[in-house]
Protein backbone atom coordinates (compact mmCIF):
# COMPACT_ATOMS: atom_id res chain seq x y z
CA UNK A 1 44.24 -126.83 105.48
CA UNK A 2 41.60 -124.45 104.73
CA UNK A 3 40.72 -123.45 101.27
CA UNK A 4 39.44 -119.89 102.01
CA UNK A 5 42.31 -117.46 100.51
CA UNK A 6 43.96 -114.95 103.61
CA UNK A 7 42.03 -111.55 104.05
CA UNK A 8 44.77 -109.79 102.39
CA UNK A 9 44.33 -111.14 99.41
CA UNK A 10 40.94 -111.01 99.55
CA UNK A 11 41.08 -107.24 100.05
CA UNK A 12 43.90 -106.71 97.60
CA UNK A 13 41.90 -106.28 94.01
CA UNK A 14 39.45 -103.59 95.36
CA UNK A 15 43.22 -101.58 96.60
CA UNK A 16 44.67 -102.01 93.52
CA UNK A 17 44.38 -99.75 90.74
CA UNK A 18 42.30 -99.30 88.32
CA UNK A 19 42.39 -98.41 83.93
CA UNK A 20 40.73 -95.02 85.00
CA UNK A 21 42.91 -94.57 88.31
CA UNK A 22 45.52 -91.66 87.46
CA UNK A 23 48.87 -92.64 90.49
CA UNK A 24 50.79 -89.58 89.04
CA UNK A 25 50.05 -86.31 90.67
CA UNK A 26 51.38 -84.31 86.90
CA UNK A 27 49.46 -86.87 84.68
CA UNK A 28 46.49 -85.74 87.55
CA UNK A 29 47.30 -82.00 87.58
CA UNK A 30 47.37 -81.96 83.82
CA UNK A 31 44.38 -83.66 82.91
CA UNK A 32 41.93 -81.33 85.25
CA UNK A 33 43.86 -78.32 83.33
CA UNK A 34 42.80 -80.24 80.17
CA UNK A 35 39.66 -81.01 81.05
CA UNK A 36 38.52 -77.48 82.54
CA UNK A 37 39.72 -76.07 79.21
CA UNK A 38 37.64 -78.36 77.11
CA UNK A 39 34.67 -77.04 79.44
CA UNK A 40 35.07 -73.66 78.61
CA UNK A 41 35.33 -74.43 75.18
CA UNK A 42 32.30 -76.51 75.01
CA UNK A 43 30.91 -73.27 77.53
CA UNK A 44 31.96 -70.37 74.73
CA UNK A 45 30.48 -72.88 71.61
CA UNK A 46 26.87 -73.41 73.56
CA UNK A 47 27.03 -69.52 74.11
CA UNK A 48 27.76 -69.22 70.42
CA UNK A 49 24.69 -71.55 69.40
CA UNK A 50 22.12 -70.22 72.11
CA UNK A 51 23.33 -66.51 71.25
CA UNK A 52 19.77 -65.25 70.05
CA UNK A 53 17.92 -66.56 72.79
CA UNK A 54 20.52 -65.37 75.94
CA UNK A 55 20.50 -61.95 74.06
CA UNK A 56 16.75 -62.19 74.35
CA UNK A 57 16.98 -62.42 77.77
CA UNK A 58 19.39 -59.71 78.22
CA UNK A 59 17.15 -58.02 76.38
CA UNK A 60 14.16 -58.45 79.17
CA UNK A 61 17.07 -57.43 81.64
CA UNK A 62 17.66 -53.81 79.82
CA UNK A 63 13.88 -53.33 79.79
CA UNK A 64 13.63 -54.13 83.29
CA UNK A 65 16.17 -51.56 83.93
CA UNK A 66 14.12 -48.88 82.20
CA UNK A 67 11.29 -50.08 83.77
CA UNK A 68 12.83 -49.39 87.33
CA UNK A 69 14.33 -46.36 85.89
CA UNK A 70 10.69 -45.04 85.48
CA UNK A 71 9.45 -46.38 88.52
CA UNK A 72 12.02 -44.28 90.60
CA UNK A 73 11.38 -41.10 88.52
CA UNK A 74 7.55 -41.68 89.70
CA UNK A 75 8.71 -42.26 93.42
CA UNK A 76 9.52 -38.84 93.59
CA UNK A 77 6.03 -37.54 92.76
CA UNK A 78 3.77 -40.21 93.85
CA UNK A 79 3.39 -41.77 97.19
CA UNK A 80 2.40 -44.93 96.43
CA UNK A 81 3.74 -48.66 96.17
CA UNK A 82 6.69 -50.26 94.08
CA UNK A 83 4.28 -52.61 92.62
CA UNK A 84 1.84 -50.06 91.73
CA UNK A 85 4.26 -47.89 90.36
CA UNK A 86 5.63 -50.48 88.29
CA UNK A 87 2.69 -50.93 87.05
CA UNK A 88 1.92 -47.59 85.54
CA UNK A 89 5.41 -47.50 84.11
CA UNK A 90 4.49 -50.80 82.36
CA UNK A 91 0.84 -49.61 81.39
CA UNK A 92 2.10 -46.47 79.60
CA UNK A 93 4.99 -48.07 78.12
CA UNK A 94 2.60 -50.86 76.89
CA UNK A 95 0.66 -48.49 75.54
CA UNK A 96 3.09 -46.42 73.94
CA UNK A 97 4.57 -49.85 72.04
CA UNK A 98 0.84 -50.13 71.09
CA UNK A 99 0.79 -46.43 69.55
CA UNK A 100 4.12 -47.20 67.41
CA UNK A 101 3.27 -50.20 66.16
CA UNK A 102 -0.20 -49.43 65.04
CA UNK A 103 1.23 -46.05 63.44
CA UNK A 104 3.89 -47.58 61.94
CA UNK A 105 1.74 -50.21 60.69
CA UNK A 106 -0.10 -47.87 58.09
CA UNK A 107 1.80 -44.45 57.50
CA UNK A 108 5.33 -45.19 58.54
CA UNK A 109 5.65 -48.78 56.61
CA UNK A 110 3.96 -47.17 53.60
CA UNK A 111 7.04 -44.33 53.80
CA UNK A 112 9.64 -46.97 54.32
CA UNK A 113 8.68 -48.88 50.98
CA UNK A 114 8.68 -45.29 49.16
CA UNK A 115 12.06 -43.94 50.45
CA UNK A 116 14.99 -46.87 48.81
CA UNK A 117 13.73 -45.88 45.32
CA UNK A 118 14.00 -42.10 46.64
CA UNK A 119 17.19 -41.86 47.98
CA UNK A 120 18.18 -44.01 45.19
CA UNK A 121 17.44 -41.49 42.71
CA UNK A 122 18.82 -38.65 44.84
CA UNK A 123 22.30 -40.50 44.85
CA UNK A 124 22.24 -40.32 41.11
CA UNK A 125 21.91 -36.76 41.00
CA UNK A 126 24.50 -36.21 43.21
CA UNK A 127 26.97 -38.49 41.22
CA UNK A 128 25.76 -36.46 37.84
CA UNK A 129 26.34 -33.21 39.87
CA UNK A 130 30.08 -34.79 40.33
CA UNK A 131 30.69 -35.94 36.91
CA UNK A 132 29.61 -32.29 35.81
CA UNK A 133 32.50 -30.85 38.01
CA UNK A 134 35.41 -33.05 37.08
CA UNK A 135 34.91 -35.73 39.43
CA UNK A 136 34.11 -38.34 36.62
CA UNK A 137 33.99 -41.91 37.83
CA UNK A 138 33.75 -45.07 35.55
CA UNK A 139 30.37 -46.69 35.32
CA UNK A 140 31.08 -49.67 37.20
CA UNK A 141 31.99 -47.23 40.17
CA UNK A 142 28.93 -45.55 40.00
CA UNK A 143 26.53 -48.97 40.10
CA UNK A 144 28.72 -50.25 42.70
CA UNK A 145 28.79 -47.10 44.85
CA UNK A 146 24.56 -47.55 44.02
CA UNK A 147 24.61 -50.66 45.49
CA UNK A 148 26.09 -50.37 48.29
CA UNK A 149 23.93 -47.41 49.26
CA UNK A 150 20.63 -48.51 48.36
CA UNK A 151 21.92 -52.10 50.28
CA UNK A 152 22.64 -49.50 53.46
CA UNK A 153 19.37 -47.70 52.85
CA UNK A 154 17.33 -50.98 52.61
CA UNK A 155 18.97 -53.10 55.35
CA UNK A 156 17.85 -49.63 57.55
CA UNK A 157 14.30 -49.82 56.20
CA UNK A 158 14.36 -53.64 56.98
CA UNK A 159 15.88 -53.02 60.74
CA UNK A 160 12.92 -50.75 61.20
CA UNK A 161 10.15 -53.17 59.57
CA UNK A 162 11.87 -56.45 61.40
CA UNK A 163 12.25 -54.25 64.90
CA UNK A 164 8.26 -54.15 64.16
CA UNK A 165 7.27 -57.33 63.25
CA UNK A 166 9.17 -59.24 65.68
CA UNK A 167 6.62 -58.75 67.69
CA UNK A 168 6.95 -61.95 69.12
CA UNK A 169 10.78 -61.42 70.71
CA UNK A 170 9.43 -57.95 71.30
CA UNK A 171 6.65 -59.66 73.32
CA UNK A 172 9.25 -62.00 75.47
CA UNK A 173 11.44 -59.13 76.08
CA UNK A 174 8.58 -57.32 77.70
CA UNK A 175 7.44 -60.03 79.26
CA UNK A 176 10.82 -61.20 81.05
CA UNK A 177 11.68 -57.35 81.69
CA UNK A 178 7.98 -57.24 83.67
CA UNK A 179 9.10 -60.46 85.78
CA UNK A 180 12.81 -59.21 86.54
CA UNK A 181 11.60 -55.90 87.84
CA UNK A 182 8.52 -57.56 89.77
CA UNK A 183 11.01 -59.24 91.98
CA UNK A 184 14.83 -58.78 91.19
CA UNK A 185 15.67 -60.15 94.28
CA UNK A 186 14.65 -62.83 93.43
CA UNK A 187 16.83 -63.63 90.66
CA UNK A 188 19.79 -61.62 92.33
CA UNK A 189 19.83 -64.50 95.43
CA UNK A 190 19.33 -67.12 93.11
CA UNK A 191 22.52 -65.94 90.93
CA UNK A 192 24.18 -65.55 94.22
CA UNK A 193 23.45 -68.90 95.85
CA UNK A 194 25.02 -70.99 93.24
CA UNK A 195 28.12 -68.51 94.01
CA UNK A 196 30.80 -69.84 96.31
CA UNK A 197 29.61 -68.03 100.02
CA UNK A 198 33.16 -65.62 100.26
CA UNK A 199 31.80 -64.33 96.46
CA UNK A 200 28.30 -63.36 97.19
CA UNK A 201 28.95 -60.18 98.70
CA UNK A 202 31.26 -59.00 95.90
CA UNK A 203 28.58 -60.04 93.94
CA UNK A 204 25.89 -57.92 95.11
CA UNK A 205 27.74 -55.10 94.87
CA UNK A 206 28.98 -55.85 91.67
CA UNK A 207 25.23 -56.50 90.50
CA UNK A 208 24.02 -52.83 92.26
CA UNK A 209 26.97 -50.55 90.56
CA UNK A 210 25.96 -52.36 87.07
CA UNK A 211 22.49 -51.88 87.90
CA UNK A 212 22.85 -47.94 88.94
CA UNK A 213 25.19 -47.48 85.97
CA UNK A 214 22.65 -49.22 83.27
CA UNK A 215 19.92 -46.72 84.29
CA UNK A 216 21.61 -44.10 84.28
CA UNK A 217 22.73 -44.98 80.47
CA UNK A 218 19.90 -45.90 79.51
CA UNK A 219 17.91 -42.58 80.71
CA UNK A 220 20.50 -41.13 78.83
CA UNK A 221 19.58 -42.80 75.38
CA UNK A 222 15.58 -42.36 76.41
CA UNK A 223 15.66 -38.63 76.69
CA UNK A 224 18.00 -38.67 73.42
CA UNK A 225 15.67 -40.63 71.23
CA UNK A 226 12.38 -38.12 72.56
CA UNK A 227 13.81 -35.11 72.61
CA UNK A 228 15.61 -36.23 68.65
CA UNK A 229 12.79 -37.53 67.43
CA UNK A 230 9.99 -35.18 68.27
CA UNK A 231 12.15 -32.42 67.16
CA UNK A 232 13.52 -33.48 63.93
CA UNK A 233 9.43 -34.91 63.45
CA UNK A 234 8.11 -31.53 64.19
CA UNK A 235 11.27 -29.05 62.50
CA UNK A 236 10.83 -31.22 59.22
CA UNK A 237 6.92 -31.22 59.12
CA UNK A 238 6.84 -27.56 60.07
CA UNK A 239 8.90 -26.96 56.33
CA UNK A 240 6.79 -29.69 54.70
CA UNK A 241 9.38 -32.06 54.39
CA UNK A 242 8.65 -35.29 52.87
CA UNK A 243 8.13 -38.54 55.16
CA UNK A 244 8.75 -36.08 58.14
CA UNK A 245 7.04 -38.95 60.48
CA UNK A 246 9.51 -41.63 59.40
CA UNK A 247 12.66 -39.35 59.57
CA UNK A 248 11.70 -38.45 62.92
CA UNK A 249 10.83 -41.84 64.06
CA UNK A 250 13.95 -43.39 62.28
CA UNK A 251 16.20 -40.25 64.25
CA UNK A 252 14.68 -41.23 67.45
CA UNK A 253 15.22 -45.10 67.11
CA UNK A 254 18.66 -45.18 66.05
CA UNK A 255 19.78 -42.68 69.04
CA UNK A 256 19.97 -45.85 70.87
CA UNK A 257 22.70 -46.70 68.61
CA UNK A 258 26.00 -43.74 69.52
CA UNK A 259 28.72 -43.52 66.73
CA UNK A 260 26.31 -45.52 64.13
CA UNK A 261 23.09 -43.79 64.37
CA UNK A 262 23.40 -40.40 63.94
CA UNK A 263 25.38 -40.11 60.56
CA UNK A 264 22.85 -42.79 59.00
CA UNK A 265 19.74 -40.79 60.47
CA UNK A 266 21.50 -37.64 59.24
CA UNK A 267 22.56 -39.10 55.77
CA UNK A 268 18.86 -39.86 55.12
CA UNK A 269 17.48 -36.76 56.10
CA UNK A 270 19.71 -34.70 53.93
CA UNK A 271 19.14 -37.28 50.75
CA UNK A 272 15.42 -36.91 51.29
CA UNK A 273 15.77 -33.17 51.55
CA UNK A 274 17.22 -32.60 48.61
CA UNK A 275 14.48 -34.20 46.90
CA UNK A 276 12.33 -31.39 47.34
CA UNK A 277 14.77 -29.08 46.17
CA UNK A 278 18.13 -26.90 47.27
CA UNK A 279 16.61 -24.76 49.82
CA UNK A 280 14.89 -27.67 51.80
CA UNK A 281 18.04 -29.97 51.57
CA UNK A 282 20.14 -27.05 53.20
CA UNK A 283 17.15 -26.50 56.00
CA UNK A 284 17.60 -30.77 56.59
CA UNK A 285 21.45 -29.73 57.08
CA UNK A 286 20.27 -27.63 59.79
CA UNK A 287 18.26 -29.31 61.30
CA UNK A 288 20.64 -31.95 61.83
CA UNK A 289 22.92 -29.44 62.97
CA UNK A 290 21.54 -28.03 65.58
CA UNK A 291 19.64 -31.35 66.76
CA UNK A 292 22.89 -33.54 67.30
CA UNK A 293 24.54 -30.37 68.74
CA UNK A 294 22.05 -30.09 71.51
CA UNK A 295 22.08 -34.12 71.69
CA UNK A 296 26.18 -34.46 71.62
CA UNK A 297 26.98 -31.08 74.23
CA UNK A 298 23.88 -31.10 76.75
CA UNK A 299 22.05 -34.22 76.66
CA UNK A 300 24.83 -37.18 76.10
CA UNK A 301 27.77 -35.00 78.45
CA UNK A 302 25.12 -34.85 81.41
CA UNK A 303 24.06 -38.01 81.90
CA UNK A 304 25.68 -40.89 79.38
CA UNK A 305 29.23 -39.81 79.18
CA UNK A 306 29.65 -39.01 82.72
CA UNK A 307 27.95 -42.08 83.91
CA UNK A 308 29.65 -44.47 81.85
CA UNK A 309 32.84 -43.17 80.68
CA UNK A 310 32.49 -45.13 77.57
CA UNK A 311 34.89 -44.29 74.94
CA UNK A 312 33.72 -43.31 71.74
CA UNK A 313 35.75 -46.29 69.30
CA UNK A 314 34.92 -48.71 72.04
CA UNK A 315 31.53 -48.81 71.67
CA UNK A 316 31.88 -47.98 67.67
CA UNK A 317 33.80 -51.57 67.71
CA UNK A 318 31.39 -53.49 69.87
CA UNK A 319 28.16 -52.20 68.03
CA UNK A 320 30.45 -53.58 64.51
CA UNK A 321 30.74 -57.01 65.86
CA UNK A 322 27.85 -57.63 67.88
CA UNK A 323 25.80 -56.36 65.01
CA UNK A 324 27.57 -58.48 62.64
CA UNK A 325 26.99 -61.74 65.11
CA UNK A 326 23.82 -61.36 65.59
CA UNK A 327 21.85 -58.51 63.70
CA UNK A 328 19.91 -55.78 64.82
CA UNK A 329 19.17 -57.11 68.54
CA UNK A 330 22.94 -57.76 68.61
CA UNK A 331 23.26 -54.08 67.33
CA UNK A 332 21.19 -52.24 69.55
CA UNK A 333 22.13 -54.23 73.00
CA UNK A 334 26.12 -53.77 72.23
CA UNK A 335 26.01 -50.63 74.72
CA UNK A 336 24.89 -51.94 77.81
CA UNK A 337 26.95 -55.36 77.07
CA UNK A 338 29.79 -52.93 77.14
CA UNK A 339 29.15 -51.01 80.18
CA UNK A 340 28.33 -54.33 82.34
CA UNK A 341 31.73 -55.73 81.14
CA UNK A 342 33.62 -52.10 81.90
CA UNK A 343 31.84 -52.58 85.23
CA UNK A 344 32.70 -56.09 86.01
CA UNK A 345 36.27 -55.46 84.86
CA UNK A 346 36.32 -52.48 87.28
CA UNK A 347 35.24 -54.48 90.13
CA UNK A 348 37.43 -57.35 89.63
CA UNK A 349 40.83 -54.63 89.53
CA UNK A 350 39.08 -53.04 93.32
CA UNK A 351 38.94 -56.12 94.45
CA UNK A 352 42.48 -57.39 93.08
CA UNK A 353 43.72 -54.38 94.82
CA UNK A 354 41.95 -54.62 98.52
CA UNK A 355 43.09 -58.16 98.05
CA UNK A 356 47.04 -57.02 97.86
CA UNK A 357 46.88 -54.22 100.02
CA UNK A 358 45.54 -56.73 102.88
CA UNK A 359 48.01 -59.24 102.55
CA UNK A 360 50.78 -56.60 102.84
């Protein structure tokens, strides 16, 4: 009689099942349903904790996009490479950064430090004004309401000096723009190939429509902030209103930011008006006037509004949270996040829709 067991029961331990094994197709179903829950959690927390540096690198994307932007607008005048294009859009934008920084460096910092206490002082006179018509309001209303506004005035004044001395996120943006417009196909087939195969067509044309729309925006916001900012610099210099350069620079800058911008630029210029007396404050009123009018009925309807179709509380919202998130870079970049989500939506219902209509 041998010893050696049968074959079957050789074989039997490595067929039967294991602690880890899972017989029971619900127990099976359920735990993949648990576990690709817990992913996404884990997914939205790492987004949460790498938020500044992702941001930074939608941050190159947008400047890429300008950067193509300009390299198209040249296309139509000079004959010459993509490449070398590119690289006189980067050159003059490079040295346009340089321009800004350097001026803002001695005259427009020094203005910045001087206007808090200035508009500070202008808000008092407007409360005594108040209290001299009837509308009296209790001492602790009037430091609090002081507060608040010098806190609005400096965070502004701080969101200028920090947008400037970042320099070294400024310099990574540029950078990662410069390599995304180089070669964007790049990066488009690499997105794509980690894509399931039946996705990657949706997906280019998803990526184009985003692409077309974002430049389009964002020429929008470019020719707002120039045409703003040189006009409110030279209307305000023209009268000899104070810090003319750093109400003009401040208008152009915060054009980028619709719904938020404006009313802060305009707030300041008016405050800072009045501090050179009745007749100048009502000329700042003007100005502002007639500088968001042509901004809000020519420049914003012909290219932003019609491009995007943002609406107005939308974007308000967006700009609220993402600048609460993350700051000023959260702030400024809320728009395009918007418009590449309204796009992707968009694409996904089109799709939902050929999808239905086919299997009809």
């Amino acid at each position: 009689m041998s010893d050696t067991p049968p074959a079957s029961a050789q074989t039997a331990p490595s067929r039967r099942a294991g602690p880890t094994d899972i017989r029971d197709d619900i127990v099976r179903i359920e735990a993949k349903r648990a576990a690709v829950w817990i992913g996404m959690a884990a997914f939205a927390v790492l987004v949460v904790y790498l938020a500044h540096p992702l941001l930074v690198i939608f941050g190159g994307f947008v400047f890429a996009m300008l950067i193509d932007g300009g390299q198209r607008l040249l296309s139509r005048v000079l004959p010459i490479g993509r490449t070398w294009r590119v690289a006189v859009v980067v050159i003059l934008t490079v040295a346009f950064l340089t321009w800004v920084v350097e001026f803002a460096g001695s005259q427009i910092m020094t203005q910045a430090a001087e206007m808090p206490p200035l508009v500070t002082a202008q808000a008092q006179r407007a409360l005594d004004w108040a209290s001299a018509h009837g509308l009296t309001m209790g001492r602790s209303d009037v430091s609090g309401l002081l507060k608040e506004l010098v806190g609005g005035v400096g965070q502004v004044t701080q969101a200028l000096g920090g947008l400037f001395g970042g320099v070294t996120t400024l310099l990574i943006i540029v950078i990662l723009g410069i390599y995304f417009v180089l070669e964007p196909d790049l990066y488009q087939r690499g997105l794509a190939w980690m894509l399931p195969a039946e996705s990657r067509e949706y997906f280019h044309g998803t990526t184009h429509r985003m692409g077309r729309t974002l430049r389009m925006l964002l020429a929008g916001r470019m020719l707002g902030m120039v045409i703003e900012g040189v006009c409110t610099w030279i209307a305000l210099a023209v009268y000899g209103v104070p810090m003319a350069a750093l109400l003009g620079l401040l208008t152009g800058l915060l054009v980028f930011l619709p719904n938020i911008g404006a009313p802060i630029s305009g707030l300041l210029m008016i405050l800072v008006g009045f501090s050179g007396g009745t007749a100048m404050g009502i000329y700042c009123i003007v100005v502002y006037v007639v500088v968001q009018t042509v901004d809000g009925n020519v420049i914003v309807p012909m290219v932003a509004k019609r491009t995007a179709d943002l609406a107005p509380a939308l974007v308000l919202g967006a700009q609220l949270i993402f600048g609460v998130l993350f700051g000023i870079l959260g702030l400024a970049l809320a728009d395009p996040l918007v418009v590449m989500l309204k796009i992707a939506l968009e694409r996904q219902a089109e799709h939902n829709t050929r999808r239905d209509e086919a299997a009809e």
